[in-house]
Protein backbone atom coordinates (compact mmCIF):
# COMPACT_ATOMS: atom_id res chain seq x y z
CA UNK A 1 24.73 0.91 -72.94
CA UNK A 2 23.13 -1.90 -74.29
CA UNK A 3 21.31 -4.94 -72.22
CA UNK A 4 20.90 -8.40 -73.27
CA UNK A 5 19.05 -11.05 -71.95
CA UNK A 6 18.67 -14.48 -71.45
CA UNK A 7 15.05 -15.78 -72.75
CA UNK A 8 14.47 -19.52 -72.70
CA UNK A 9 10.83 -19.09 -73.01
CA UNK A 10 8.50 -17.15 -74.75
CA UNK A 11 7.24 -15.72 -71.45
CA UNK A 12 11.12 -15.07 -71.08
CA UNK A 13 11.09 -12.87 -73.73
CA UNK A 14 8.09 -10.29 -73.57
CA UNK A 15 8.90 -10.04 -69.95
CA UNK A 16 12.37 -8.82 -70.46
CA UNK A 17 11.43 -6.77 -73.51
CA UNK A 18 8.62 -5.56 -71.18
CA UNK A 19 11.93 -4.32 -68.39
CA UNK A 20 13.58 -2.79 -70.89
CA UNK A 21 15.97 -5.37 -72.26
CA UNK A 22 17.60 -3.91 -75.60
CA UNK A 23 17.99 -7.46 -77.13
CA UNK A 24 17.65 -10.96 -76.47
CA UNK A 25 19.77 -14.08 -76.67
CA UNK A 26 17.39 -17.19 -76.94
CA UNK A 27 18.35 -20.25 -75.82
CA UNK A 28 17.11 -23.68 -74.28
CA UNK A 29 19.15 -25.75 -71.76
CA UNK A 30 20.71 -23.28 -69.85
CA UNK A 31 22.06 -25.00 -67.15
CA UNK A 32 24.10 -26.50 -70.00
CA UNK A 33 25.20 -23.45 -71.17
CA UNK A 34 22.83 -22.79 -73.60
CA UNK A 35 21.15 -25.05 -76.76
CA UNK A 36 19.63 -24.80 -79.95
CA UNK A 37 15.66 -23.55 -79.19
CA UNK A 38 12.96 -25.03 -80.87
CA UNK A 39 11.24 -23.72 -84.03
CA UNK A 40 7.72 -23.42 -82.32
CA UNK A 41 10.07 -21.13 -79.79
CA UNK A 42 11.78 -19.25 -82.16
CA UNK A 43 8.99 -18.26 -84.49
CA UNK A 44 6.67 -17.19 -81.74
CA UNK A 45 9.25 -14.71 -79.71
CA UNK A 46 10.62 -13.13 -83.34
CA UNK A 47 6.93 -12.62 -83.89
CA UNK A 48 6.05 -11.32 -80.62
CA UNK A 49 8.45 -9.44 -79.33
CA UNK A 50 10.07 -6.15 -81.28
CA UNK A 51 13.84 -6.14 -80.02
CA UNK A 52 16.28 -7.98 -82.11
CA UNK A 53 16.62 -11.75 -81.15
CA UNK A 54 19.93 -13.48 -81.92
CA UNK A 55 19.29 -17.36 -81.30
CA UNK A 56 22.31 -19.56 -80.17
CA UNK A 57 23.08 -22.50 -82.71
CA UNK A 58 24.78 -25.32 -80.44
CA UNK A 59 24.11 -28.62 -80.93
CA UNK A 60 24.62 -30.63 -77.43
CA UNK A 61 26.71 -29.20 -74.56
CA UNK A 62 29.48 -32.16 -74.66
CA UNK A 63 31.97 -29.62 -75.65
CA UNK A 64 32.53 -26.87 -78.21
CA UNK A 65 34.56 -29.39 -80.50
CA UNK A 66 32.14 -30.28 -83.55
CA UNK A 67 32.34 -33.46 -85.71
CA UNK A 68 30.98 -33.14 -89.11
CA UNK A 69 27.59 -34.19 -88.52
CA UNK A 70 27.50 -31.80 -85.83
CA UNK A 71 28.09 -29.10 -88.55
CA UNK A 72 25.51 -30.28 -90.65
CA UNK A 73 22.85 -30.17 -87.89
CA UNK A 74 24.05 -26.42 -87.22
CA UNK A 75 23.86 -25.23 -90.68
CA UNK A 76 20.83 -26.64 -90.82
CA UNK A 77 19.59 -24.54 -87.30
CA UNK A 78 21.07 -22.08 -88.98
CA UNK A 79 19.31 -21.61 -92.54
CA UNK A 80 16.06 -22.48 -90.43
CA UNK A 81 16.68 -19.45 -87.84
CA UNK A 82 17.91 -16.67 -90.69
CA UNK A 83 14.38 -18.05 -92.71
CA UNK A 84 12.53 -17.35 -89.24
CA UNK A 85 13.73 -13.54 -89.32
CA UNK A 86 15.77 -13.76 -86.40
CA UNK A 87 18.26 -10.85 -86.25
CA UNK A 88 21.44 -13.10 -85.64
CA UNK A 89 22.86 -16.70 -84.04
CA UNK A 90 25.05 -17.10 -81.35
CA UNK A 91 27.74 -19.56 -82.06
CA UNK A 92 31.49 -20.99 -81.65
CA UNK A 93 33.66 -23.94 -82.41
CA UNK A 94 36.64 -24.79 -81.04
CA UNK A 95 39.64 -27.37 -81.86
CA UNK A 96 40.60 -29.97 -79.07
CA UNK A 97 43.77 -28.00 -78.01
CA UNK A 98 41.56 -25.24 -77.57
CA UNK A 99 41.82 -22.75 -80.61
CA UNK A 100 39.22 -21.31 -82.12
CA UNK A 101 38.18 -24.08 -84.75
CA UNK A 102 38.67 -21.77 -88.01
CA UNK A 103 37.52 -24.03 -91.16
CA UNK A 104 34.33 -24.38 -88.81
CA UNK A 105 33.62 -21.45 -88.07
CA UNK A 106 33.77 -20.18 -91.83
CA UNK A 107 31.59 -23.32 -92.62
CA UNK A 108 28.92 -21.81 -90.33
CA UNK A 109 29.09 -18.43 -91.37
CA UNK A 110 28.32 -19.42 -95.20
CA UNK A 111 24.92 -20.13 -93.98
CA UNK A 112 24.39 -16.70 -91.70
CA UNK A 113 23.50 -14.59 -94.50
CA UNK A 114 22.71 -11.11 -93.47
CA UNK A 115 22.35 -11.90 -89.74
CA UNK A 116 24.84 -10.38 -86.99
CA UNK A 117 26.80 -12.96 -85.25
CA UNK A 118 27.73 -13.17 -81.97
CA UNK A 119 30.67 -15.33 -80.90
CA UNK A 120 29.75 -17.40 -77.52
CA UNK A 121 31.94 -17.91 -74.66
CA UNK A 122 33.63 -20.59 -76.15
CA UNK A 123 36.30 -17.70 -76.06
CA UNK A 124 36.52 -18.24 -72.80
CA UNK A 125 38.44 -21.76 -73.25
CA UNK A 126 40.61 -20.66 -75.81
CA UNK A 127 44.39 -20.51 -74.95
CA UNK A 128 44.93 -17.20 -75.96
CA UNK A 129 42.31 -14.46 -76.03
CA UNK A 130 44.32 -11.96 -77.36
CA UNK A 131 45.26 -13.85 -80.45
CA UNK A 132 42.14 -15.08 -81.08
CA UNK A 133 40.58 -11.84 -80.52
CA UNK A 134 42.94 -10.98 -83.56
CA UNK A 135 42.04 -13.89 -85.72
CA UNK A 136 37.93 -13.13 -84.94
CA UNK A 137 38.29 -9.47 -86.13
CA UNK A 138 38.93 -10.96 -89.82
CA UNK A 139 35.22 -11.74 -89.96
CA UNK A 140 33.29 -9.11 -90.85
CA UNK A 141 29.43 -11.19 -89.99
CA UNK A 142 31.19 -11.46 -86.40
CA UNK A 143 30.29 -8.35 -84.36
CA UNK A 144 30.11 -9.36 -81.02
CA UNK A 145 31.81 -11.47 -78.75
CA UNK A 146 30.39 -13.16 -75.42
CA UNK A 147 33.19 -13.07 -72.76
CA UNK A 148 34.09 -13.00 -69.08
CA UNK A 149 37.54 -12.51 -69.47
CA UNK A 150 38.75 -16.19 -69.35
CA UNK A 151 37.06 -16.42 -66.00
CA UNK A 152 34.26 -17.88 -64.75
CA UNK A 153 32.73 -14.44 -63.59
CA UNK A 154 33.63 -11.26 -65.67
CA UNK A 155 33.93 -9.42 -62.41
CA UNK A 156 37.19 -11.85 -61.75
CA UNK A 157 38.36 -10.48 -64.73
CA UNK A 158 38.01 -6.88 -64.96
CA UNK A 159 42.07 -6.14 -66.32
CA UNK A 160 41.57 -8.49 -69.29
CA UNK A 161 37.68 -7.33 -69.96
CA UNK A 162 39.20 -3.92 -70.01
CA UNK A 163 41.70 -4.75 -72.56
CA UNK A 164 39.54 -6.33 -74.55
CA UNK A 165 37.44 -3.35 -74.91
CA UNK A 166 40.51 -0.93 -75.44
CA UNK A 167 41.65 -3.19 -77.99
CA UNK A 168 38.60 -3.21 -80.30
CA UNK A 169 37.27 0.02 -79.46
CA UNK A 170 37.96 1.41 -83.28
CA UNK A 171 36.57 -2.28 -84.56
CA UNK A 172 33.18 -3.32 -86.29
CA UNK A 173 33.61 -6.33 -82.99
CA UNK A 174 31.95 -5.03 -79.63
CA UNK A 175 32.96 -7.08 -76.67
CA UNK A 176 29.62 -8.18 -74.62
CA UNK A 177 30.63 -8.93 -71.25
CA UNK A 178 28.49 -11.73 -69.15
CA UNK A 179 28.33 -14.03 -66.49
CA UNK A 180 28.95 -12.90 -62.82
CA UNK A 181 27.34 -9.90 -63.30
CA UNK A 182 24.40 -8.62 -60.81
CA UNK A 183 22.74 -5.55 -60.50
CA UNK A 184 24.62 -4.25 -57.81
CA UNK A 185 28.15 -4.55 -59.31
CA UNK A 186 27.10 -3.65 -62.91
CA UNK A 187 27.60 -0.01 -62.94
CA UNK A 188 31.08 -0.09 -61.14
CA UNK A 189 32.18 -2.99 -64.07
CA UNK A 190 31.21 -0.78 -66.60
CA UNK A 191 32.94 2.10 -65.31
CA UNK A 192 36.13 0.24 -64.25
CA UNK A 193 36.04 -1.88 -68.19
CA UNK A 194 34.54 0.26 -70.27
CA UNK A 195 32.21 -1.85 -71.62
CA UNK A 196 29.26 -1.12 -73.55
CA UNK A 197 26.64 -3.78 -73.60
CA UNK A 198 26.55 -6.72 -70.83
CA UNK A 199 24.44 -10.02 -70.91
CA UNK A 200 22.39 -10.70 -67.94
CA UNK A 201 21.00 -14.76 -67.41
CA UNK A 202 20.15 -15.05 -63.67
CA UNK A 203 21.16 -11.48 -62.70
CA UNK A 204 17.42 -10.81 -63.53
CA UNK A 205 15.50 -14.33 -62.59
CA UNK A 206 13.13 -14.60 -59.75
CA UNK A 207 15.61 -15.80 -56.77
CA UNK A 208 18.58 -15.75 -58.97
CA UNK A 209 17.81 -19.17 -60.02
CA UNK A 210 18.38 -20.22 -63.54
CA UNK A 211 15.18 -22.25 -63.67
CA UNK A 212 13.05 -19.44 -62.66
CA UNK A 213 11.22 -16.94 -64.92
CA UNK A 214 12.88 -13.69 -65.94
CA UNK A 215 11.56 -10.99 -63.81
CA UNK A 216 10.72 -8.34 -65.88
CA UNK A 217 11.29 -5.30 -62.54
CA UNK A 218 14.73 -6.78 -62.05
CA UNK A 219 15.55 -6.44 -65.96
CA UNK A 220 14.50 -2.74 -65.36
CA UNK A 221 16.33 -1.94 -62.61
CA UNK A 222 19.43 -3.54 -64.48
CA UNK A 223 18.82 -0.73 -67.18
CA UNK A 224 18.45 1.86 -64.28
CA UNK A 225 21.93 0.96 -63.02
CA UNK A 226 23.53 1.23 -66.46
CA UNK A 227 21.45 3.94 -67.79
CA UNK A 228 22.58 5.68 -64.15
């Protein structure tokens, strides 16, 4: 089972990697749902900390609909994070009727190179998981995908997270299942979805509070739980 975590910080980071975490998404602005991070930020963790570090590419957290010069600014995050070393980006576009925005997603993934993407929870507005689930499984840089299920917690969700999982169990995708989760109902939504890596954001900050530090003995007893 693998755990990732939330870093917004640099601090962030070597304290999870310090509990345990087995990689790290790196963000800024999480309240909003996760940002772009600075350079100085990225630079420092993928030089400081040794477990792979994919870095989310979204512009502003208005929606996941992208204009053009939106796209520009993201390829642009993008070419900078893959020349950084980072081991992937976390990303998503979608259309304003909700579907996965195609022609911009294989804009952005011209510029990924050979970094592992992860696709964001903007699968989690999209009108149809299922299909879209389909549609992802045609890109071959795509090999995970951030979801709760359509719900605002994953552990609302547990049918769908399930069939997720069943569906792309013989895939190159791996279904990474976050928000909701704590450490006391991990092990029992593993067990009841099969899932094999979760996300963790405030699960494992001092008081549960997104604003707060990560606390590097709550990222390990996460890994106790799964690892249990």
């Amino acid at each position: 089972m693998i755990l990732e975590v939330i870093a917004t910080t640099l601090d962030d980071a070597k304290r999870a990697e310090a509990g345990g975490a087995d990689r790290l998404e790196l963000i800024t602005g999480i309240r909003e749902g996760g940002l772009t991070p600075s350079y100085g930020l990225i630079k420092n963790v993928v030089n400081q900390v040794k477990i792979p570090v994919r870095v989310m590419v979204r512009p502003h957290s208005q929606s996941f609909v992208y204009t053009t010069n939106d796209i520009d600014v993201m390829l642009k995050d993008i070419q900078t994070i893959r020349e950084l070393g980072a081991a992937g980006v976390v990303l998503g576009a979608l259309t304003p009727d909700h579907h996965i925005d195609f022609r911009a997603l294989e804009t952005l993934l011209t510029e990924t190179g050979h970094m592992h993407v992860t696709f964001h929870r903007a699968f989690d507005e999209v009108e149809d998981q299922v299909a879209a689930l389909e549609q992802l499984l045609h890109y071959k840089q795509i090999d995970r995908i951030l979801t709760s299920g359509g719900k605002s917690s994953a552990l609302q969700a547990v049918d769908q997270m399930k069939a997720l999982v069943e569906r792309t169990a013989s895939t190159h995708v791996t279904i990474l299942a976050g928000a909701g989760l704590t450490i006391e109902t991990v092990s029992d939504f593993v067990k009841e979805t099969g899932v094999r890596e979760v996300h963790f954001g405030t699960g494992v900050r001092q008081d549960g509070q997104a604003l707060k530090p990560v606390d590097t003995q709550l990222v390990a007893l996460v890994k106790n739980k799964r690892n249990g």
